[in-house]
N, C-alpha and C. Protein backbone atom coordinates (compact mmCIF):
# COMPACT_ATOMS: atom_id res chain seq x y z
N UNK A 1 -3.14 -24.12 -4.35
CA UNK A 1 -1.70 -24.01 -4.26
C UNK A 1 -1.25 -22.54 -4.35
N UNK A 2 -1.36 -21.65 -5.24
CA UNK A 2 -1.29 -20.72 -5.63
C UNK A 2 -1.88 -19.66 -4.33
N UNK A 3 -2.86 -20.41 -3.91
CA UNK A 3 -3.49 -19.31 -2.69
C UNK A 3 -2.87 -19.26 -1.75
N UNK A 4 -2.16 -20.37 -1.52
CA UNK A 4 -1.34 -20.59 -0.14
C UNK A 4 -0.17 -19.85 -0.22
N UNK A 5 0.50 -19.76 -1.59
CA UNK A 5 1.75 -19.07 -1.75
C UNK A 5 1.16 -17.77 -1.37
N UNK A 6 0.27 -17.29 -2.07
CA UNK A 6 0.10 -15.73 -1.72
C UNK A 6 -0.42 -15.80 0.15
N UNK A 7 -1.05 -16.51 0.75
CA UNK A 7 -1.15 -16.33 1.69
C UNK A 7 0.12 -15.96 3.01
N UNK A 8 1.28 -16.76 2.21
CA UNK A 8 2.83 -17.33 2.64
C UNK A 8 3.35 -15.88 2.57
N UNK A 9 3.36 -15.16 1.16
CA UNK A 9 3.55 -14.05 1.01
C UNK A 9 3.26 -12.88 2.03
N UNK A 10 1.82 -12.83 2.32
CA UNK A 10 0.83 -11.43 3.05
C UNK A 10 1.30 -12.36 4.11
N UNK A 11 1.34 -13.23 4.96
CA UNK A 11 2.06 -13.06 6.97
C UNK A 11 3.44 -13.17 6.48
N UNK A 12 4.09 -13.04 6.10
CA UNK A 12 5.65 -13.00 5.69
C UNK A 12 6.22 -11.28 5.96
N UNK A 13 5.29 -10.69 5.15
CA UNK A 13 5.25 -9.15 4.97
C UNK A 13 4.86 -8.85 6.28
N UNK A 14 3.38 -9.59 6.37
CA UNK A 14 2.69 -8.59 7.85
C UNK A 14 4.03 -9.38 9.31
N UNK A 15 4.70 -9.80 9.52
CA UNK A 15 5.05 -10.75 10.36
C UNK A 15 6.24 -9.14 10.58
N UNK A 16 6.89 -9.46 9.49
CA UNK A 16 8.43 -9.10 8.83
C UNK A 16 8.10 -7.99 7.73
N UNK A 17 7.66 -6.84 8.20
CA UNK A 17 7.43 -5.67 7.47
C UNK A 17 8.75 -5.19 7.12
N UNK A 18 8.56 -5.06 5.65
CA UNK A 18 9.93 -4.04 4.85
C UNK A 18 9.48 -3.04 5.23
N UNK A 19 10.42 -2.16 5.48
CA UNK A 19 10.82 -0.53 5.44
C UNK A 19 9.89 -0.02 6.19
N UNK A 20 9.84 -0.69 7.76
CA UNK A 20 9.00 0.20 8.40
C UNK A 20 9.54 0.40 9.69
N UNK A 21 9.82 1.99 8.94
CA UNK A 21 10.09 2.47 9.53
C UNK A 21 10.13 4.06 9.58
N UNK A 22 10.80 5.21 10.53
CA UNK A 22 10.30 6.54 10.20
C UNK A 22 11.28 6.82 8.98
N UNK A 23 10.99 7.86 8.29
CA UNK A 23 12.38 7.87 7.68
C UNK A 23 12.75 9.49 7.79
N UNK A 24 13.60 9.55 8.54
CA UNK A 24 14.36 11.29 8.65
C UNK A 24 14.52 12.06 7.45
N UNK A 25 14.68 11.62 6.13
CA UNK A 25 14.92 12.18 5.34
C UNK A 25 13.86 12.68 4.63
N UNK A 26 12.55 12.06 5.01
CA UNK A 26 11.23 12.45 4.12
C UNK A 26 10.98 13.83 3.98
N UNK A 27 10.39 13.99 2.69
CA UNK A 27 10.37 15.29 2.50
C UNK A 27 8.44 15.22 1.76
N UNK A 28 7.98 14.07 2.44
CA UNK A 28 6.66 14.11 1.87
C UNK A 28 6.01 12.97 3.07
N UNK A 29 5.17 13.41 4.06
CA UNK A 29 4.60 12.44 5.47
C UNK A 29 2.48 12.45 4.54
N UNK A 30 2.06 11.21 4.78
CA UNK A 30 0.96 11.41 5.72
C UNK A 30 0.14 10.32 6.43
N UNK A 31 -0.77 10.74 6.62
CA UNK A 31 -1.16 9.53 7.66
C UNK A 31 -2.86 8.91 7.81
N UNK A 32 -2.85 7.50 7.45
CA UNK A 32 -4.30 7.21 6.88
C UNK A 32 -4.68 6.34 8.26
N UNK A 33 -5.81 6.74 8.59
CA UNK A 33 -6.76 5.91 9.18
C UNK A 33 -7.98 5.00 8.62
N UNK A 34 -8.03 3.64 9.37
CA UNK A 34 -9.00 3.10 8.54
C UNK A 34 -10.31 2.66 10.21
N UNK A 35 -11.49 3.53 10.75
CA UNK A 35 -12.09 3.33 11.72
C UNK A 35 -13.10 2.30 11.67
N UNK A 36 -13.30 1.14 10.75
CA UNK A 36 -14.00 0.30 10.95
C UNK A 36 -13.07 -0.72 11.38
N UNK A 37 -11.15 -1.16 11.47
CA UNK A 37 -10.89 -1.83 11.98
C UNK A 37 -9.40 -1.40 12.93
N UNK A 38 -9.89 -0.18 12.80
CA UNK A 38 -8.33 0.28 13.77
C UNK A 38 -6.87 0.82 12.97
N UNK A 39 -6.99 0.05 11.96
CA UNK A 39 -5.89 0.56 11.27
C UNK A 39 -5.56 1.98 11.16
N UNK A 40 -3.99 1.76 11.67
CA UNK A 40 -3.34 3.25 11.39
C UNK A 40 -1.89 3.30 10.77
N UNK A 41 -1.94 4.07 10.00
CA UNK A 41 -0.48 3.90 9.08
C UNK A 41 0.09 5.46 8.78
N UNK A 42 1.23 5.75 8.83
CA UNK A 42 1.89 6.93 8.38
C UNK A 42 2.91 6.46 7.13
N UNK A 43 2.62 7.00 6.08
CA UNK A 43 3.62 7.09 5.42
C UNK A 43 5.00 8.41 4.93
N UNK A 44 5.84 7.97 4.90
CA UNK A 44 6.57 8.91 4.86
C UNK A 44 7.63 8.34 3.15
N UNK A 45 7.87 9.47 2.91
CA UNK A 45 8.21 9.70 0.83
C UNK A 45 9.59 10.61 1.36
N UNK A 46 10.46 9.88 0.41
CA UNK A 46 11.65 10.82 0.15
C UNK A 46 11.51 11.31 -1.28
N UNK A 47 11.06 12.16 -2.13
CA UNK A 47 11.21 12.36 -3.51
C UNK A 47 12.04 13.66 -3.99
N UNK A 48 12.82 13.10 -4.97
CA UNK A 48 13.81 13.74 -5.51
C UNK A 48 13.78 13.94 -7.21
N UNK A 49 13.71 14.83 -7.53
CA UNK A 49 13.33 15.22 -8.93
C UNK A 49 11.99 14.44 -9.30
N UNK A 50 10.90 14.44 -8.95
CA UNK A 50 9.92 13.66 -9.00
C UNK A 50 10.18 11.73 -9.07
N UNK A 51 11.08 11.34 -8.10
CA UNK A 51 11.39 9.91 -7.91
C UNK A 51 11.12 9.92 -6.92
N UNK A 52 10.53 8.57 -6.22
CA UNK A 52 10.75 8.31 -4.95
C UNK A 52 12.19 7.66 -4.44
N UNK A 53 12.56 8.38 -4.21
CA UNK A 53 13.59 7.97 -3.76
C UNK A 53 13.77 6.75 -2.33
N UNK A 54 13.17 7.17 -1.92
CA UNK A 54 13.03 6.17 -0.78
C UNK A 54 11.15 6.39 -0.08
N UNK A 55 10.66 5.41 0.51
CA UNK A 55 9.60 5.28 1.20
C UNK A 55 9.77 4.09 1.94
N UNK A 56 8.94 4.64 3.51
CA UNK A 56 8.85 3.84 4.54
C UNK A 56 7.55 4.19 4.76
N UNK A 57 7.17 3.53 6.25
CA UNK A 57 5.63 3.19 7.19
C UNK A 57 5.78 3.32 8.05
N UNK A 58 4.83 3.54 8.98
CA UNK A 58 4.82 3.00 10.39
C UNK A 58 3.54 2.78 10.99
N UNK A 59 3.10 2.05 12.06
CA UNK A 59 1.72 2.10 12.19
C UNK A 59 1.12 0.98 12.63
N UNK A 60 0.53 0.26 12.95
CA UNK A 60 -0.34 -0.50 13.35
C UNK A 60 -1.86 -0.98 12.88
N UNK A 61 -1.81 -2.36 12.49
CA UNK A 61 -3.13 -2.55 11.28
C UNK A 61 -2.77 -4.62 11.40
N UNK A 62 -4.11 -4.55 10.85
CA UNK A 62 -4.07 -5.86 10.82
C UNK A 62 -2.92 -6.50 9.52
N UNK A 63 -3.28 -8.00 9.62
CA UNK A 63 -1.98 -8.53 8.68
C UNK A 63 -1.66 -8.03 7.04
N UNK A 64 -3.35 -7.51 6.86
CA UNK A 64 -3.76 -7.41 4.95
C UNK A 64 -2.70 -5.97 5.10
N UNK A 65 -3.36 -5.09 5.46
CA UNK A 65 -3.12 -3.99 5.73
C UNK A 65 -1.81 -3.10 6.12
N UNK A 66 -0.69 -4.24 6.70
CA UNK A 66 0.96 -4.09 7.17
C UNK A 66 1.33 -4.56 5.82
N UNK A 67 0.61 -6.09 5.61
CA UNK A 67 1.62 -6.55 4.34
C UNK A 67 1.23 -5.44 2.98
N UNK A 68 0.33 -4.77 3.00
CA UNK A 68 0.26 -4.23 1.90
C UNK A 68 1.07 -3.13 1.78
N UNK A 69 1.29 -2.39 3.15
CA UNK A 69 2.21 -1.15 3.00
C UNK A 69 3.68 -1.58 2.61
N UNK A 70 3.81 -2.87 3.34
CA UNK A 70 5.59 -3.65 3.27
C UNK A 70 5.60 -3.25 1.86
N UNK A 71 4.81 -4.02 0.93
CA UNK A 71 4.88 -4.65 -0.09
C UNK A 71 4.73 -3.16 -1.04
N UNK A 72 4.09 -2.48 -0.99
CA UNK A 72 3.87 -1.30 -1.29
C UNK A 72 5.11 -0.34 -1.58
N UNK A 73 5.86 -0.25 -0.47
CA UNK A 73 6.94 0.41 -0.33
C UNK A 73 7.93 -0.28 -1.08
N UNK A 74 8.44 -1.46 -1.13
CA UNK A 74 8.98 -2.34 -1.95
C UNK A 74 9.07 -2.17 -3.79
N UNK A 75 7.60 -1.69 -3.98
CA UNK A 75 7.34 -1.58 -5.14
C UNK A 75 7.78 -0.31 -5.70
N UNK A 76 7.90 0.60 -5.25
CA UNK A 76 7.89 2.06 -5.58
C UNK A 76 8.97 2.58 -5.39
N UNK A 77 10.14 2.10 -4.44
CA UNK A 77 10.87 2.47 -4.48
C UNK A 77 12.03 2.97 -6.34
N UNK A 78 12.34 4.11 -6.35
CA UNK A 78 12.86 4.29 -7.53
C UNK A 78 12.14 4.55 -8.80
N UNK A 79 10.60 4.43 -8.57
CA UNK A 79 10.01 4.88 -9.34
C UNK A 79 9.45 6.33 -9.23
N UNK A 80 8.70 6.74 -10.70
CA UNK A 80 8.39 8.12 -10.97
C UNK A 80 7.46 8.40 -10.17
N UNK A 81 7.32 9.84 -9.81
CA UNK A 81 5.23 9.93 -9.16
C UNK A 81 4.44 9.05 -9.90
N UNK A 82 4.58 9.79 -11.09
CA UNK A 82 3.62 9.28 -12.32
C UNK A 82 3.22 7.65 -12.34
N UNK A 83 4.63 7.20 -12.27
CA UNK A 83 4.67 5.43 -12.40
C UNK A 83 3.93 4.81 -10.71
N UNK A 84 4.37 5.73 -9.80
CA UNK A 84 3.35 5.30 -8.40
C UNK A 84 1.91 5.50 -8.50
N UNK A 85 1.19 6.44 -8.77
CA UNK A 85 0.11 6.90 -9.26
C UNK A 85 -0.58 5.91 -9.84
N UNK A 86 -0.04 5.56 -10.95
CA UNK A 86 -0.41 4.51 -11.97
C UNK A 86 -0.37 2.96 -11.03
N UNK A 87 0.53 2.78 -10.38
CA UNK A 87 0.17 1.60 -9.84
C UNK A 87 -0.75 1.92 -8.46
N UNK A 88 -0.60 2.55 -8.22
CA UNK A 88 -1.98 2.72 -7.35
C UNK A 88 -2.73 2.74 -8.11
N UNK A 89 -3.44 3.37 -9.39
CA UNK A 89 -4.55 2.93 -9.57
C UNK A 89 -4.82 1.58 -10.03
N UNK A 90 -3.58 0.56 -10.83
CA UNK A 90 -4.36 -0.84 -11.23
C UNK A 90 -4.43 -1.40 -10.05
N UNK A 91 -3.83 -0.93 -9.01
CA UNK A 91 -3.46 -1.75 -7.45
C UNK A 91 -5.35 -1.76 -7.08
N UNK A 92 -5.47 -0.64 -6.99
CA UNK A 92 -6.93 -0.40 -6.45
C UNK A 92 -7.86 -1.15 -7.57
N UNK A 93 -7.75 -1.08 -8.87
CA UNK A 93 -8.62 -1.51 -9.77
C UNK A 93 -9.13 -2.97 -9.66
N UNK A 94 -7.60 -3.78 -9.09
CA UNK A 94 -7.25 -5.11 -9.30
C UNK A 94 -8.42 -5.41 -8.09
N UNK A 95 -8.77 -4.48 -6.92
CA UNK A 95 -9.26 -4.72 -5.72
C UNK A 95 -10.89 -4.32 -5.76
N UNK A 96 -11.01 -3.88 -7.28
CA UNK A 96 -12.56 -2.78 -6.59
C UNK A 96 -13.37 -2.99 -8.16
N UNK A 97 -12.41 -3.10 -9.17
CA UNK A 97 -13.13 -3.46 -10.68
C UNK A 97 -13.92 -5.35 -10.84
N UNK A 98 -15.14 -5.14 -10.89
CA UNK A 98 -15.58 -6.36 -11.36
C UNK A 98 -15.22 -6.76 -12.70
N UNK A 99 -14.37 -6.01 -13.76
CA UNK A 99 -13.84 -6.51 -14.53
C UNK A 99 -12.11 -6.74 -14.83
N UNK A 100 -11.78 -6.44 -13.28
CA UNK A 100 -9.98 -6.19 -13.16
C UNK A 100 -9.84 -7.92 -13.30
N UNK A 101 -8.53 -7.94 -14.26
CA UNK A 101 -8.48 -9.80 -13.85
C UNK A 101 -7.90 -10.12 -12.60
N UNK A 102 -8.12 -11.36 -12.46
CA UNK A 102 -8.24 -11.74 -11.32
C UNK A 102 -6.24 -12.23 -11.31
N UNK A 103 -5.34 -11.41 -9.79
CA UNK A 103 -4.29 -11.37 -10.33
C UNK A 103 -3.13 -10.83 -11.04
N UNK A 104 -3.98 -10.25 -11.80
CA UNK A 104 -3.24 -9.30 -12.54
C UNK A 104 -1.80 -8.99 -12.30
N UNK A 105 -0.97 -9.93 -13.34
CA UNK A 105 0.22 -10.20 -13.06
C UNK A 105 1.07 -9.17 -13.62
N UNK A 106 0.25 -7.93 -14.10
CA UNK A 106 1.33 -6.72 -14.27
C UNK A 106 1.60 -6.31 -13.16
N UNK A 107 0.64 -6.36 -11.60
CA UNK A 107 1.22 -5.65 -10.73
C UNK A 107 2.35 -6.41 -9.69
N UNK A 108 2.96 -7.66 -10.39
CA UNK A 108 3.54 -8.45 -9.93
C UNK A 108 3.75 -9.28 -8.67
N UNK A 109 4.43 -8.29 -7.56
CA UNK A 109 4.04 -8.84 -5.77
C UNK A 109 2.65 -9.08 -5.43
N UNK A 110 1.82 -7.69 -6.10
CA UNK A 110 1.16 -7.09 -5.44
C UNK A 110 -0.14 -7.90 -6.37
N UNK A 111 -0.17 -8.54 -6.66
CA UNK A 111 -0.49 -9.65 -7.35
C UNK A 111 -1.67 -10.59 -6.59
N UNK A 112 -0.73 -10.93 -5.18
CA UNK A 112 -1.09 -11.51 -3.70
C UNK A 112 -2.24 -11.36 -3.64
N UNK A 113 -2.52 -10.02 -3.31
CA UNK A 113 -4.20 -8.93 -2.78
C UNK A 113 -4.73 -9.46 -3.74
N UNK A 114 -4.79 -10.03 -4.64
CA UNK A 114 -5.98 -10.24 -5.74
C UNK A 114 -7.26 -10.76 -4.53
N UNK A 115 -7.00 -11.69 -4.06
CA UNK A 115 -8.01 -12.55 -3.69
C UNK A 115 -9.22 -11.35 -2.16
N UNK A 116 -8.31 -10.49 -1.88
CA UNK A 116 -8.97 -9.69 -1.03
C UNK A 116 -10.37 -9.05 -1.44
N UNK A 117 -10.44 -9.07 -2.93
CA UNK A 117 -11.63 -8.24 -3.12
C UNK A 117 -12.58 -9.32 -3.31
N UNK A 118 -12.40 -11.00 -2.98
CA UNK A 118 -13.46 -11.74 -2.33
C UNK A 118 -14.44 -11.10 -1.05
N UNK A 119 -13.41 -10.13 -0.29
CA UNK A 119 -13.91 -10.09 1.36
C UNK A 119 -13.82 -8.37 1.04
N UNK A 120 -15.25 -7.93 0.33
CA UNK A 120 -15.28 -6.51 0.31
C UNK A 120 -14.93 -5.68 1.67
N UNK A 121 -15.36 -6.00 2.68
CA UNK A 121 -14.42 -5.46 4.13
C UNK A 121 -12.95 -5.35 4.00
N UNK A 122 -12.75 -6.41 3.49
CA UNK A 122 -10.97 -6.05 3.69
C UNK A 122 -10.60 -5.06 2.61
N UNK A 123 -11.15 -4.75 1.68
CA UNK A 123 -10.63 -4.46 0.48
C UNK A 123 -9.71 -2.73 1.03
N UNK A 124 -10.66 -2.32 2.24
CA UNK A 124 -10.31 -1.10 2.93
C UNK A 124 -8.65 -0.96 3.28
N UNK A 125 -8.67 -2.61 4.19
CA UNK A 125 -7.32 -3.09 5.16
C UNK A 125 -6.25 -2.75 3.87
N UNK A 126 -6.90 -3.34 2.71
CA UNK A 126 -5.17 -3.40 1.72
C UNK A 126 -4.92 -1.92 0.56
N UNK A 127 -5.89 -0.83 1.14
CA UNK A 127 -6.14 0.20 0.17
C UNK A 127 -5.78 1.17 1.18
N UNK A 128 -5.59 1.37 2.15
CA UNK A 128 -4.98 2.16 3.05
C UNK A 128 -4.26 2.41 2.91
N UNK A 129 -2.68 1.94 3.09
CA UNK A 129 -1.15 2.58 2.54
C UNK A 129 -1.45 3.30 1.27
N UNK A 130 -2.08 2.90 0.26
CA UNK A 130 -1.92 3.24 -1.13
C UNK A 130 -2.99 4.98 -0.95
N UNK A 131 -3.66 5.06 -0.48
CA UNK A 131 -4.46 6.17 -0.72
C UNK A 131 -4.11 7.58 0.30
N UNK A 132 -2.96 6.48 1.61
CA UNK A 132 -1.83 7.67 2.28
C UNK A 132 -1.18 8.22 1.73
N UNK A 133 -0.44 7.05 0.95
CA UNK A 133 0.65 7.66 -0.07
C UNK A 133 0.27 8.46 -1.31
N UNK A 134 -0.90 8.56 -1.72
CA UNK A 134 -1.70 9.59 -2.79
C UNK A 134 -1.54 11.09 -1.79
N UNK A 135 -1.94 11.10 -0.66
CA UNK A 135 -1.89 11.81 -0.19
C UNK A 135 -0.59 12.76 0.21
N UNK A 136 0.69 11.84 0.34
CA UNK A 136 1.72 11.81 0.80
C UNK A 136 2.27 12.47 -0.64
N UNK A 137 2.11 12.11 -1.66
CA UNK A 137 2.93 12.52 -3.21
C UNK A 137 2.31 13.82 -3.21
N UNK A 138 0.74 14.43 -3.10
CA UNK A 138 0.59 15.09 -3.32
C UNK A 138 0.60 16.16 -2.38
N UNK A 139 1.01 15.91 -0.85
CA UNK A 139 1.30 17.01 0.59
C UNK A 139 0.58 17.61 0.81
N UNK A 140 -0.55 17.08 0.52
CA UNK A 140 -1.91 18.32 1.35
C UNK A 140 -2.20 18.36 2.49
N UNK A 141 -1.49 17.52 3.81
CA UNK A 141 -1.53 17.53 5.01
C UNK A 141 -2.62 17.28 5.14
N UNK A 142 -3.88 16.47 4.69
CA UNK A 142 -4.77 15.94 5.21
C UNK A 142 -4.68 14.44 5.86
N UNK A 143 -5.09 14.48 7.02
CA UNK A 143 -5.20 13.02 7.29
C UNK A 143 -6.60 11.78 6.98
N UNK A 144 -5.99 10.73 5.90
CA UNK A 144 -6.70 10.07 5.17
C UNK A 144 -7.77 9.25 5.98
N UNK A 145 -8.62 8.69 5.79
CA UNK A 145 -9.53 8.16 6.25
C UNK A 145 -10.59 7.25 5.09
N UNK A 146 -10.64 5.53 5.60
CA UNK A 146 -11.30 4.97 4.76
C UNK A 146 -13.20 5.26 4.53
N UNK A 147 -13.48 6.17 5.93
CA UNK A 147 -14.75 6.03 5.53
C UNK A 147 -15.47 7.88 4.82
């Protein structure tokens, strides 16, 4: 039951992506590739006194991989670097720790992806947005890459 909701969730997002889109005002871009399945994503950061003020996407990727940026962007909005940072890392932990619980209902939406780190391949598809946007907070103009 529970799987289906989250499944309902990730094509909901990937179908009907939040906030994707460019955003003119960014004052922080970058852009992750993932070459074992095509995925390509740009993120773009509005931050203002160290807030995000706003974040969008754009890009092309399979369903894990859109819904994660939707959902991603969703989350962060209004929060600190610091507080994005931090959820990128339980985000990733929840996906890559054999001892992360399963779920982990502190990261709330993002909650969904639990079940992805069944299918170590995908784990790439839903860690993409998150390791752009590391990139993106910190503006080193490198373009990201999963392998």
């Amino acid at each position: 039951m529970i799987n289906e909701l989250y499944q309902e969730i990730i094509l909901d997002h990937s179908k009907r992506p939040r906030n994707f889109r460019t955003l003119e005002s960014a004052n922080r871009t970058a852009e992750g590739y993932n070459p074992l399945c095509g995925d390509k994503v740009k993120v773009f950061v509005t931050m203002k006194d160290d807030i995000v003020e706003d974040i969008s996407f754009q890009g092309a990727g399979c369903a894990i991989s859109t819904a994660s940026a939707s959902l991603m962007t969703e989350s962060l909005k209004g929060k600190t670097r610091a507080q994005a940072e931090d959820l990128l890392e339980r985000f990733h932990e929840m996906l890559t720790s054999e001892r992360a619980p399963k779920g982990a209902p502190e990261l709330g939406k993002l909650a969904v992806f639990s079940g992805v780190r069944e299918y170590p391949v995908r784990v790439k598809c839903a860690t993409l947005a998150w390791h752009t946007l590391r990139s993106a907070l910190t503006n080193d103009g490198k373009t990201v890459s999963t392998e």
